[in-house]
C-alpha atoms as a PDB file:
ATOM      1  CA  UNK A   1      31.095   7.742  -5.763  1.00  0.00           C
ATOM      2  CA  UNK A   2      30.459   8.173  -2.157  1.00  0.00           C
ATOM      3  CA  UNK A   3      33.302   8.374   0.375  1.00  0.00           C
ATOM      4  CA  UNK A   4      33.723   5.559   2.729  1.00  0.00           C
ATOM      5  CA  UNK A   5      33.638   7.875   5.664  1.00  0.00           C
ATOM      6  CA  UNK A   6      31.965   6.845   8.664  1.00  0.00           C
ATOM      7  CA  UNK A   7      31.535  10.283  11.494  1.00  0.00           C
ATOM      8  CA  UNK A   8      30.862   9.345  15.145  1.00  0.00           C
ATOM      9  CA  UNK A   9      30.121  12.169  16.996  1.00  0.00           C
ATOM     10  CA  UNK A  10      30.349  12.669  21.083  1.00  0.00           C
ATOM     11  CA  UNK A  11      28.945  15.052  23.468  1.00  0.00           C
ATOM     12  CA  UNK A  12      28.902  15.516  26.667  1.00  0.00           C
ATOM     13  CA  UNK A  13      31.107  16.649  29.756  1.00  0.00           C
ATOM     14  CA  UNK A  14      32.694  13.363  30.012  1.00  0.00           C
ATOM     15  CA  UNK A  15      35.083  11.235  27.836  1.00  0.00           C
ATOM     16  CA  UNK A  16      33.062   8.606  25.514  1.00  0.00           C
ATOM     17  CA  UNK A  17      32.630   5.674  27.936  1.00  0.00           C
ATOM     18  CA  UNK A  18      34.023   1.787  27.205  1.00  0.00           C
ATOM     19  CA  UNK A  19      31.022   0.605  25.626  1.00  0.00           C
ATOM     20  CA  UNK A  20      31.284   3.846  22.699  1.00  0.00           C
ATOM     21  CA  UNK A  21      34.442   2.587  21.831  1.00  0.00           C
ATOM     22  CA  UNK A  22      33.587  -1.279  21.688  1.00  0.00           C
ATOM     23  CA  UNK A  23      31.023   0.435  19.307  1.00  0.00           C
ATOM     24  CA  UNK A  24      33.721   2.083  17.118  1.00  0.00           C
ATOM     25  CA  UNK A  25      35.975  -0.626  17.262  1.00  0.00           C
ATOM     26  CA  UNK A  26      33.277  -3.130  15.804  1.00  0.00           C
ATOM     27  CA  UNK A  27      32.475  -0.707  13.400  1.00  0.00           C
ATOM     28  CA  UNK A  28      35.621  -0.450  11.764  1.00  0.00           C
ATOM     29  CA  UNK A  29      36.342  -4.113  12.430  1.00  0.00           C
ATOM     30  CA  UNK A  30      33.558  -5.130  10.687  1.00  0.00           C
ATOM     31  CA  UNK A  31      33.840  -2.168   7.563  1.00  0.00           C
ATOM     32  CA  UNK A  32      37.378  -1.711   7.550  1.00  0.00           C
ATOM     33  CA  UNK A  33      37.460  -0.325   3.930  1.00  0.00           C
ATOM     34  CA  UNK A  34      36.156   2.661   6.337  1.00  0.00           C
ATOM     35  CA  UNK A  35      37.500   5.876   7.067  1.00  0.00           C
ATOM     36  CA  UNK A  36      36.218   6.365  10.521  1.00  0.00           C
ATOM     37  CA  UNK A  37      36.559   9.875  12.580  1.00  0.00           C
ATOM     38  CA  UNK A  38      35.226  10.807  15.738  1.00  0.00           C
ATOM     39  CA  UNK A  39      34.279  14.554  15.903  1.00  0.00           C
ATOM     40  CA  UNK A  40      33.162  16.901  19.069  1.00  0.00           C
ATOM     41  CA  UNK A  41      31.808  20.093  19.262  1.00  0.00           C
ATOM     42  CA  UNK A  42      34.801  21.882  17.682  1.00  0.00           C
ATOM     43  CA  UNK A  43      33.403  20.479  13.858  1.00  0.00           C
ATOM     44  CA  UNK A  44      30.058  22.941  14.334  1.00  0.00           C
ATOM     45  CA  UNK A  45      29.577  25.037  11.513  1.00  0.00           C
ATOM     46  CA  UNK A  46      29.200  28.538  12.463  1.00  0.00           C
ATOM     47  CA  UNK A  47      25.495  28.722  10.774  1.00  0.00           C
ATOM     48  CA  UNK A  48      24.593  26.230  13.607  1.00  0.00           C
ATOM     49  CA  UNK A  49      25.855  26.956  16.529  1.00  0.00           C
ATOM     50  CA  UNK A  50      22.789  29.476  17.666  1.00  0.00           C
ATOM     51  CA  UNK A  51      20.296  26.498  17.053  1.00  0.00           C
ATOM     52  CA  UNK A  52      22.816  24.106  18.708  1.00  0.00           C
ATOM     53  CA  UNK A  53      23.216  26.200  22.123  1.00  0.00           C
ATOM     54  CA  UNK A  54      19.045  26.391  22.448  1.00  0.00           C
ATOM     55  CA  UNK A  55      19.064  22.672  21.890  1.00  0.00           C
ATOM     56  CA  UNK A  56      18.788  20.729  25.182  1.00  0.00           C
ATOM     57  CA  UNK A  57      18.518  17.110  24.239  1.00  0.00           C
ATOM     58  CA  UNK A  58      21.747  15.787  23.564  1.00  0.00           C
ATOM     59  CA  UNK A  59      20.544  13.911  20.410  1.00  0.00           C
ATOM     60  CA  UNK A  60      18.943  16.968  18.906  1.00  0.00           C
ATOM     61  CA  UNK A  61      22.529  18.422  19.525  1.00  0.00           C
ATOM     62  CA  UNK A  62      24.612  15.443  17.951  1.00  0.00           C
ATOM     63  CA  UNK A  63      22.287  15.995  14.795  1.00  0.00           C
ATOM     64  CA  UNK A  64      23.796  19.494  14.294  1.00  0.00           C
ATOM     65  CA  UNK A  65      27.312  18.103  14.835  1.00  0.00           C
ATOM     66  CA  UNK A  66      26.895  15.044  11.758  1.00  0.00           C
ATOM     67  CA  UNK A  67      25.583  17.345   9.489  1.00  0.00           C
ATOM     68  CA  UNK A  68      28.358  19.738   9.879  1.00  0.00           C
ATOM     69  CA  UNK A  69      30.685  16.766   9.611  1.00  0.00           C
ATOM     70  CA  UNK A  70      28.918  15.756   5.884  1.00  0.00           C
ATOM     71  CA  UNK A  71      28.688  19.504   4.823  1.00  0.00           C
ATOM     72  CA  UNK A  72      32.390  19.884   6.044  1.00  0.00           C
ATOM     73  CA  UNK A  73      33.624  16.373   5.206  1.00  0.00           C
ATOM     74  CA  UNK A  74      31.654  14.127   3.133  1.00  0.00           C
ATOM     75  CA  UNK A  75      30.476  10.750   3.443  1.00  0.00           C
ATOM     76  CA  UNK A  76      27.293   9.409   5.384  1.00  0.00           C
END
């Protein structure tokens, strides 16, 4: 069976603004049979982290963070 995990991920130099929470918050809301964790850059698996610092768009870089969260965690 597949974990109910649910990994947001958030980048950037700034905290996650209002509306990324209203996102979370829904989320969970509406799946609350849900484990939901929000990850950062600390989660990067160490076999990433030279692709992740040549990446420059911050969606190529979140990519790298959710699969280290699956590989590390499980879930989808």
């Amino acid at each position: 069976m597949i974990p109910k995990r649910i990994h947001f991920v958030w980048i950037g130099p700034a905290e996650m603004p209002d509306w990324g929470r209203r996102n979370i918050e829904e989320f969970q809301r509406l799946n609350p049979e849900h484990e939901i964790t929000l990850h950062g850059e600390e989660i990067l698996l160490p076999q990433y982290r030279e692709v992740y610092n040549r990446r420059t768009i911050p969606a190529n870089k979140s990519d790298l963070l959710r699969y280290s969260a699956l590989e590390r965690f499980g879930g989808w």
